[in-house]
N, C-alpha and C. Protein backbone atom coordinates (compact mmCIF):
# COMPACT_ATOMS: atom_id res chain seq x y z
N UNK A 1 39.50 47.55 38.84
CA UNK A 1 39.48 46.70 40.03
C UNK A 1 40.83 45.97 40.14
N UNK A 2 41.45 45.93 41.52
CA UNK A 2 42.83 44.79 41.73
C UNK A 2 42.50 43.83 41.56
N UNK A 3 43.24 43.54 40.83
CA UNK A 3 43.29 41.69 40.49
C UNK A 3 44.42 41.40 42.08
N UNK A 4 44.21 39.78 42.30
CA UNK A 4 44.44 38.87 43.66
C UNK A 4 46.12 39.42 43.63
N UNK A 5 46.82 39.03 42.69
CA UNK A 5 48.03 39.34 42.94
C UNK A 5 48.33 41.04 43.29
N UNK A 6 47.80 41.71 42.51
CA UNK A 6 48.06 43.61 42.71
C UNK A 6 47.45 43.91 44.32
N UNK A 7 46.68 42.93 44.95
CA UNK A 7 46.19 43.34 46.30
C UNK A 7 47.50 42.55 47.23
N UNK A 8 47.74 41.42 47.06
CA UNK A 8 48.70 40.58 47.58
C UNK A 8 50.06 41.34 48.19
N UNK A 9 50.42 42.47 46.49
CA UNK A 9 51.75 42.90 46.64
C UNK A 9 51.40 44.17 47.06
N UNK A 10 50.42 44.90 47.56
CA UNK A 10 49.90 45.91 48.42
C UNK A 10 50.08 45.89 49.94
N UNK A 11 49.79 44.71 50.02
CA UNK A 11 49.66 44.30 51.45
C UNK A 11 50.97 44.17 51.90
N UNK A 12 51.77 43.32 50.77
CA UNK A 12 53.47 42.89 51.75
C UNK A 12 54.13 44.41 51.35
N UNK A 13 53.62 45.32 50.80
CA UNK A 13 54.57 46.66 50.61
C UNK A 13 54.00 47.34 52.12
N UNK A 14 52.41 47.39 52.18
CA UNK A 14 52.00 47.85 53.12
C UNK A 14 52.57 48.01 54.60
N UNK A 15 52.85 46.35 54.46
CA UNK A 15 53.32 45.37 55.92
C UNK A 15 54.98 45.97 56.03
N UNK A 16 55.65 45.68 54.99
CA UNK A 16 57.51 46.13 55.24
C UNK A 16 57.19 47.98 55.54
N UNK A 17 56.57 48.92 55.22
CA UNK A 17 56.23 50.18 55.12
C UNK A 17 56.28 50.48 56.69
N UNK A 18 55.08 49.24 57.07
CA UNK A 18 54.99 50.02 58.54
C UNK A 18 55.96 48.98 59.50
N UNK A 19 56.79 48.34 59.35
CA UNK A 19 57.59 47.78 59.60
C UNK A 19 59.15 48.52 60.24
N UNK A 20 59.03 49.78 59.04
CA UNK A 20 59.95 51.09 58.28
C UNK A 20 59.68 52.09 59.37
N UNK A 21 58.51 52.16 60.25
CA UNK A 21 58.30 52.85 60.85
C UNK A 21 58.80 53.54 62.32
N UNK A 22 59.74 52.68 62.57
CA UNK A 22 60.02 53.00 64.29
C UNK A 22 61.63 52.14 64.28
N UNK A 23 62.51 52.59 64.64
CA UNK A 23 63.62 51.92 64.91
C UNK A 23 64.03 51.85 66.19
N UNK A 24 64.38 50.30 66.39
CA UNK A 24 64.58 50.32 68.18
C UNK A 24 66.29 49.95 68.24
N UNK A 25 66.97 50.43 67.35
CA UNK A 25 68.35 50.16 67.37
C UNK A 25 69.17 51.14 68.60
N UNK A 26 70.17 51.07 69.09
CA UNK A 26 71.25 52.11 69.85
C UNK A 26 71.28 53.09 69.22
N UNK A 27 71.51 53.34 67.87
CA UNK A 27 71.55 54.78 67.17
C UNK A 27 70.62 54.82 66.46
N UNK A 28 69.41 54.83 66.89
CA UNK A 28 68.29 55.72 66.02
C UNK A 28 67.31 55.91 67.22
N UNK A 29 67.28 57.46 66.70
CA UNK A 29 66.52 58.48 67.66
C UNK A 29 65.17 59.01 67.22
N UNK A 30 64.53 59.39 68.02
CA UNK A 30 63.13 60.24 67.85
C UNK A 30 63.51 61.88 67.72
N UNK A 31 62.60 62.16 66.97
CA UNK A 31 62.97 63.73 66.78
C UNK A 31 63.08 64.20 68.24
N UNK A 32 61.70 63.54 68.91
CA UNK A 32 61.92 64.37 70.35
C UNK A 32 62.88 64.10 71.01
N UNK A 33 63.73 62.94 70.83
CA UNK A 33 65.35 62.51 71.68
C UNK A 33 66.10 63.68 71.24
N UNK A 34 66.29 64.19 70.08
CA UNK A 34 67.70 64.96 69.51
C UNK A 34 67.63 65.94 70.19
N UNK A 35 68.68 66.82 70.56
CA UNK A 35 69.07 67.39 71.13
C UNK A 35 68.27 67.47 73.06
N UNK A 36 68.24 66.35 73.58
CA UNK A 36 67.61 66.44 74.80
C UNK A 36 69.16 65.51 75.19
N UNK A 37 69.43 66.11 76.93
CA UNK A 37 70.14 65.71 77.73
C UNK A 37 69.63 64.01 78.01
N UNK A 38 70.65 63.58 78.02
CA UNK A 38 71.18 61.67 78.39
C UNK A 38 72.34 61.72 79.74
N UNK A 39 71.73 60.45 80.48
CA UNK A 39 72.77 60.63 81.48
C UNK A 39 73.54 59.47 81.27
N UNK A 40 74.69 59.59 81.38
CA UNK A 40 75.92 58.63 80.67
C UNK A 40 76.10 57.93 81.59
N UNK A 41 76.16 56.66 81.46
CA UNK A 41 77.42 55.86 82.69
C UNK A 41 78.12 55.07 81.77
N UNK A 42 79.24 54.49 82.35
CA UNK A 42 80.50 53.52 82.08
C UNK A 42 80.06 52.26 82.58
N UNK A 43 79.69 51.03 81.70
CA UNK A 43 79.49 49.32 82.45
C UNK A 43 80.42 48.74 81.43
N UNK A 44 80.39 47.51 82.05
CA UNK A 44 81.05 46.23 81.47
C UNK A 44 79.91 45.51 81.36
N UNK A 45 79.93 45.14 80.07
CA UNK A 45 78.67 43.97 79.70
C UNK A 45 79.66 42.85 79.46
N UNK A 46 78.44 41.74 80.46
CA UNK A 46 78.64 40.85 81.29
C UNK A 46 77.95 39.84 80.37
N UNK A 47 76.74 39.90 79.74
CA UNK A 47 76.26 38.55 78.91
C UNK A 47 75.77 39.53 77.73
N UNK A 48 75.81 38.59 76.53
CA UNK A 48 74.51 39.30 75.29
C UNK A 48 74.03 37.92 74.75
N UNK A 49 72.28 38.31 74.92
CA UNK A 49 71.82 37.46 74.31
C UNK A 49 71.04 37.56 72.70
N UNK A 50 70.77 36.91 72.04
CA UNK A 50 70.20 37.05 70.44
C UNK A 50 68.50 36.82 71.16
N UNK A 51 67.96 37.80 70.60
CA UNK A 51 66.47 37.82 71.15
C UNK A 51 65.28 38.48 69.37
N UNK A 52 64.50 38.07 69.91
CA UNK A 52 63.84 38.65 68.62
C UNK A 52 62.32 39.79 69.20
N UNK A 53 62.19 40.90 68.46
CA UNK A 53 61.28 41.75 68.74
C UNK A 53 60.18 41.88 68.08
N UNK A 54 58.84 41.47 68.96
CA UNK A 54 57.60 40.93 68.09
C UNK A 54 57.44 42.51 66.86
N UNK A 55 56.52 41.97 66.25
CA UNK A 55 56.37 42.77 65.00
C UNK A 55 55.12 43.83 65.38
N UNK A 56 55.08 44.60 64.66
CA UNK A 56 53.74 45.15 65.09
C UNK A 56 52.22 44.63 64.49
N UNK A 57 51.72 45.41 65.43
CA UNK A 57 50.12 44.95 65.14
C UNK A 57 49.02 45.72 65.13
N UNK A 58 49.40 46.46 64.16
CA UNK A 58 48.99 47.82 64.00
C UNK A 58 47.35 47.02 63.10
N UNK A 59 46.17 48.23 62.67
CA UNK A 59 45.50 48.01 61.44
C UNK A 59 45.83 47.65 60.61
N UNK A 60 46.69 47.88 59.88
CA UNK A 60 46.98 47.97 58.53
C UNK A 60 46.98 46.41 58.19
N UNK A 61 47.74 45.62 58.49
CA UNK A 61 47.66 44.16 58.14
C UNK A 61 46.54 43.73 58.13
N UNK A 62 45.42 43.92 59.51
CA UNK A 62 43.95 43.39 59.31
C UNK A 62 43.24 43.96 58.40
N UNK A 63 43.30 44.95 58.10
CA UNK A 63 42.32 46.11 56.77
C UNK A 63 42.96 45.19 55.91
N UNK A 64 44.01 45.42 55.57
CA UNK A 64 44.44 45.13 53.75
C UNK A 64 44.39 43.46 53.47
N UNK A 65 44.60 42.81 54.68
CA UNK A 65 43.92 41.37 54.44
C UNK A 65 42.93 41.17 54.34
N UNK A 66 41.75 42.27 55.15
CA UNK A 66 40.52 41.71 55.31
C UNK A 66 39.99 42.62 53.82
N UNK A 67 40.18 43.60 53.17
CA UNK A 67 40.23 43.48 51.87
C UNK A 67 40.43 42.76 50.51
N UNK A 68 41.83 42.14 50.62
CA UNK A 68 42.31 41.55 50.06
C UNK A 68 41.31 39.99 49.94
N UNK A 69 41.05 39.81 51.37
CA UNK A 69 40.20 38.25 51.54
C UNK A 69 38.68 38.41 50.73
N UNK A 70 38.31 39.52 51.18
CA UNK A 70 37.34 40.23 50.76
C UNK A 70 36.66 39.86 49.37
N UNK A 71 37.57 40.78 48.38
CA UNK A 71 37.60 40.90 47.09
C UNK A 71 37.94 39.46 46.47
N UNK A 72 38.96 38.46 47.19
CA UNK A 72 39.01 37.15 46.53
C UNK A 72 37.62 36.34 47.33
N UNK A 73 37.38 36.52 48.26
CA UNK A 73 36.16 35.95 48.64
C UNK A 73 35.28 36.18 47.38
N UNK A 74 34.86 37.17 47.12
CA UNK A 74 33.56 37.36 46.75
C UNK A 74 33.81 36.88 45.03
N UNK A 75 34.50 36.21 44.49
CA UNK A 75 35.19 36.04 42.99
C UNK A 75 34.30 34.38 43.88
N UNK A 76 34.04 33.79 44.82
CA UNK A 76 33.82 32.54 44.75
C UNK A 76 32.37 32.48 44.82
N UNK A 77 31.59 31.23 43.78
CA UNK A 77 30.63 30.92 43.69
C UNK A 77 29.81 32.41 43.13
N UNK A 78 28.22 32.11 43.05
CA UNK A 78 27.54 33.09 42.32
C UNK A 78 26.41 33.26 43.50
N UNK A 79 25.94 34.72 43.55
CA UNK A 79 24.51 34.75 44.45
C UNK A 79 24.99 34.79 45.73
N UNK A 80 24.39 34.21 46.77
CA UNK A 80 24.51 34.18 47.91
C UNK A 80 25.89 33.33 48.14
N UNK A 81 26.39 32.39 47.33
CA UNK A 81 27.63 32.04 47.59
C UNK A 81 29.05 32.76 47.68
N UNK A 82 28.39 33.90 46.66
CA UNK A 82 29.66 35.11 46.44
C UNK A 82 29.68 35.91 47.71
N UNK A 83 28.06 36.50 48.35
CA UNK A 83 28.42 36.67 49.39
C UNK A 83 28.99 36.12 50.99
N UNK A 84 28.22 34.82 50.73
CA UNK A 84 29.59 34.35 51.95
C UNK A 84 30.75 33.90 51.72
N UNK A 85 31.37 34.03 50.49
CA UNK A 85 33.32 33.76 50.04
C UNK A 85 33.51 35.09 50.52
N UNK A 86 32.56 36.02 50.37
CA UNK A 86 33.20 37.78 50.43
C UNK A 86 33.61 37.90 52.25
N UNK A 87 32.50 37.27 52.77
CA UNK A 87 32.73 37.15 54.12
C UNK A 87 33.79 36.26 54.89
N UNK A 88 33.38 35.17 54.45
CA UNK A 88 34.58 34.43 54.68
C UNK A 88 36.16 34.96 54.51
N UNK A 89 35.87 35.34 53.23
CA UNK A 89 37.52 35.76 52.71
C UNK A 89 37.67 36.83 53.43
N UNK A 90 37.05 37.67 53.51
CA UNK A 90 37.32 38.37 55.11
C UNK A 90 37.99 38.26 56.30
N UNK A 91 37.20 37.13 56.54
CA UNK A 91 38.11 37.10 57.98
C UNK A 91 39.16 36.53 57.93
N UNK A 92 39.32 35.44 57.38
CA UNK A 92 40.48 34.87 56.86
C UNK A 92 41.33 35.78 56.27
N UNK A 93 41.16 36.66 55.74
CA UNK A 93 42.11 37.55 55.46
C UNK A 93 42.65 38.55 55.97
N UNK A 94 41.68 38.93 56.97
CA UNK A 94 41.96 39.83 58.18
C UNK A 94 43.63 38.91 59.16
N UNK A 95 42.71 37.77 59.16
CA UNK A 95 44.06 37.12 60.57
C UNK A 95 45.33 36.66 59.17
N UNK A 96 45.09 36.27 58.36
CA UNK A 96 46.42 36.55 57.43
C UNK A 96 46.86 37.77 57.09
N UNK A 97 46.42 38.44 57.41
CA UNK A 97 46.69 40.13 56.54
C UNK A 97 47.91 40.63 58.31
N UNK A 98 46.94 40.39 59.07
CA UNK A 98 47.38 40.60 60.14
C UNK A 98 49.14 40.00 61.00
N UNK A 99 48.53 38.12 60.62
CA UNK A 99 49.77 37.43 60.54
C UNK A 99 51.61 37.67 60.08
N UNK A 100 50.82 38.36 58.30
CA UNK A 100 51.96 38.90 57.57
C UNK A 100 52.67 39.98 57.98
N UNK A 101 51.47 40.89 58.38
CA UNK A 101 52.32 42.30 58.49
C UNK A 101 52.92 42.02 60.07
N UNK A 102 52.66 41.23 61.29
CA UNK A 102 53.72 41.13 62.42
C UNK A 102 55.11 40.38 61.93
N UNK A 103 54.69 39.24 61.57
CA UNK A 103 55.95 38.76 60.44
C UNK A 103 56.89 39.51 59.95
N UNK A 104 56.64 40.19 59.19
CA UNK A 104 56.85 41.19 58.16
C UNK A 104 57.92 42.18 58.83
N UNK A 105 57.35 42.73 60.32
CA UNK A 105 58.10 43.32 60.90
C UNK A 105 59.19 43.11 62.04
N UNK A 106 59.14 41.36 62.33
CA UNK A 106 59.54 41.11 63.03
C UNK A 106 61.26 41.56 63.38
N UNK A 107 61.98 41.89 64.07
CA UNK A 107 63.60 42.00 64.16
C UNK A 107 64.06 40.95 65.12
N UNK A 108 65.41 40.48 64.75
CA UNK A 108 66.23 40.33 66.14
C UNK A 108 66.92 41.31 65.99
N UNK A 109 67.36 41.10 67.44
CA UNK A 109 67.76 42.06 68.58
C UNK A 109 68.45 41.52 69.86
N UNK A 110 69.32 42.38 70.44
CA UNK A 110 70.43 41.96 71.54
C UNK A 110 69.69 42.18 73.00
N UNK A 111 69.86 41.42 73.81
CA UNK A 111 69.57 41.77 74.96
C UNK A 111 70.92 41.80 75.72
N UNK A 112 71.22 42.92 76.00
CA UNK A 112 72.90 42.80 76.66
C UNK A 112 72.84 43.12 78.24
N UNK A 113 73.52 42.52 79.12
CA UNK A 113 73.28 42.40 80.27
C UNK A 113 74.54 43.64 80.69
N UNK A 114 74.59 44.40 81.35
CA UNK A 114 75.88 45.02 81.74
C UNK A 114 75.75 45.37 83.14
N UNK A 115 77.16 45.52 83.83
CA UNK A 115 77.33 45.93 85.37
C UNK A 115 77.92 46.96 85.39
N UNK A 116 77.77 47.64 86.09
CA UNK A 116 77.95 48.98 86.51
C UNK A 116 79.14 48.71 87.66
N UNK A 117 79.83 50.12 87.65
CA UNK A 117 81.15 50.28 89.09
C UNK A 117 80.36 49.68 90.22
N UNK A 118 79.19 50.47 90.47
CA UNK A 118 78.72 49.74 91.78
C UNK A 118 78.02 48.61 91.87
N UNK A 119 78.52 47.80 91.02
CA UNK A 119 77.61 46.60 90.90
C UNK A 119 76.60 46.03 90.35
N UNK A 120 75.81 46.94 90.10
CA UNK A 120 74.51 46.91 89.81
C UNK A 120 74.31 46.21 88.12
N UNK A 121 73.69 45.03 88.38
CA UNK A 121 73.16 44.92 87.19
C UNK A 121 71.93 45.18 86.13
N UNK A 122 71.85 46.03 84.71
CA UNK A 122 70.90 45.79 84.32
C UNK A 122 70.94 45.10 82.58
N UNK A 123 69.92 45.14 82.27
CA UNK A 123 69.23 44.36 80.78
C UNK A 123 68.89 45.09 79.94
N UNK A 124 68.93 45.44 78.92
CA UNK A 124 68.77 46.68 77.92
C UNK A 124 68.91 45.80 76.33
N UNK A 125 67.30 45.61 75.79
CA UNK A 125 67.29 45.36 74.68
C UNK A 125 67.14 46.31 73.62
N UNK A 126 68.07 46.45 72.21
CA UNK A 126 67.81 46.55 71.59
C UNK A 126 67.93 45.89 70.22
N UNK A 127 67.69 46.65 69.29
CA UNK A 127 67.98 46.16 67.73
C UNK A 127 69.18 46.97 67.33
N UNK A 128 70.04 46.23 66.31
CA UNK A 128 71.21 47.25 65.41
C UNK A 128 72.49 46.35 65.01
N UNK A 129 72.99 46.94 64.61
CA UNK A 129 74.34 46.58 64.18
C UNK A 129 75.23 46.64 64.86
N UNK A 130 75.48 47.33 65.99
CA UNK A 130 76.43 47.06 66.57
C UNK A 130 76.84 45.89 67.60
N UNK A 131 78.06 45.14 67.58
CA UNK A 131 78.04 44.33 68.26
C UNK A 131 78.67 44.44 69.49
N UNK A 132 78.10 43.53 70.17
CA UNK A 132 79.11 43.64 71.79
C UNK A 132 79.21 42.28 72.26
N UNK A 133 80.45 42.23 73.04
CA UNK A 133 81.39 40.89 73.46
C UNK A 133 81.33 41.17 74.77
N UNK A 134 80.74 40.19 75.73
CA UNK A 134 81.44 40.12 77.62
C UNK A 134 82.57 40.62 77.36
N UNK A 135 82.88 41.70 78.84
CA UNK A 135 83.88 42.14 78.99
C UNK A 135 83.85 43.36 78.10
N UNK A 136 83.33 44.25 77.06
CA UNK A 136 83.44 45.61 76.74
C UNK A 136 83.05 46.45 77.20
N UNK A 137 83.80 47.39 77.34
CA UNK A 137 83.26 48.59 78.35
C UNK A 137 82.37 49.36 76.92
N UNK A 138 81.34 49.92 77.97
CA UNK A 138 80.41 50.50 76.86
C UNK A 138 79.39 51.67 77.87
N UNK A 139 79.08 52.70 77.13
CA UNK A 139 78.27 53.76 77.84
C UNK A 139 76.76 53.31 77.77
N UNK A 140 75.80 53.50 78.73
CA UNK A 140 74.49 53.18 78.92
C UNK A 140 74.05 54.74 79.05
N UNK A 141 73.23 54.91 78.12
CA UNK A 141 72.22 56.56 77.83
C UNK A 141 70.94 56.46 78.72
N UNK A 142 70.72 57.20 79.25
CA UNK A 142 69.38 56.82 79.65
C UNK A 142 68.94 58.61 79.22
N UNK A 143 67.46 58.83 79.07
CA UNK A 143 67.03 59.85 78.96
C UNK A 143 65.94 59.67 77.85
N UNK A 144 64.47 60.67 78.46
CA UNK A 144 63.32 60.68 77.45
C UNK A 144 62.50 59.43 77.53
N UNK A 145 62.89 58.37 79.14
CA UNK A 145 62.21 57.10 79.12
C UNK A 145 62.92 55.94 78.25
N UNK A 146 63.90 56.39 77.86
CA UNK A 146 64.69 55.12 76.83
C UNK A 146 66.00 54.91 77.33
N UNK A 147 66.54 53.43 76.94
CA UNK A 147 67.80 53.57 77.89
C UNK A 147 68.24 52.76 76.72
N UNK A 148 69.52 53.11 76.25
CA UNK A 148 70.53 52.53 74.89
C UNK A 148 71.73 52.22 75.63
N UNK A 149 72.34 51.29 74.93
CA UNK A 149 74.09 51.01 74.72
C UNK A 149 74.48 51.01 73.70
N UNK A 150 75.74 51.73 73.78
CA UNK A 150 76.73 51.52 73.00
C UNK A 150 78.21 51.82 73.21
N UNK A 151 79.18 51.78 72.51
CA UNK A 151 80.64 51.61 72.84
C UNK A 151 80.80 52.98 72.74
């Protein structure tokens, strides 16, 4: 049986794991993006803001908390008391299990504003490393429903 701590460090491996799962940066692609046509344009970005991208909220955080609450629930009191710590620790561990793993995954991320030759402004958030300054000219991808920048 897991002892409180071996479930604890299940859960925050669990939570960074699916965290690991999806990258919303400028250069990281979906298998189904690679090799599919992007239509390029040339803007000048005009503002960038520091934004943060909620985490996910998948199962996994509510299961392995509501496990985790579970199994320390039911360690409380004897008889019918063990079963409502088991319950209790349940739910309580569900909305902490849950809590951690959006946490867990949370990013910041750029929201960069750019204008186009003809004027046109749009907003394009993502996550990554690359940085951008008002005033850099930079290509906007669009294609596959996703729209990226980068220099």
């Amino acid at each position: 049986m897991l002892n409180i701590r071996e479930i604890a460090a299940l859960l925050l491996v669990t939570a960074t794991l699916a965290g690991c799962a999806s990258g919303l940066s400028g250069s990281t692609y979906t298998r189904d993006q690679a090799r599919q046509v992007e239509d390029v344009r040339m803007a000048t970005v005009e503002n960038v803001r520091t934004v943060q991208i909620e985490g996910s909220k998948s199962p996994v955080g509510t299961v392995a908390g509501t496990i985790a609450g579970g199994v320390a629930g039911s360690n409380v009191g004897g008889g019918k008391g063990s079963s409502v710590g088991a319950v209790l620790g349940a739910v309580a561990g569900g909305v902490v299990g849950s809590a951690i793993e959006e946490g867990a995954t949370r990013q910041s991320a750029l929201e960069i504003t750019v204008r186009f030759e003809d004027g046109k402004l749009i907003a394009v958030t993502q996550a990554g490393e690359e940085k951008f300054q008002p005033g850099d000219k930079v290509r906007v991808l669009t294609g596959s429903g996703v729209t990226r920048i980068s220099h």
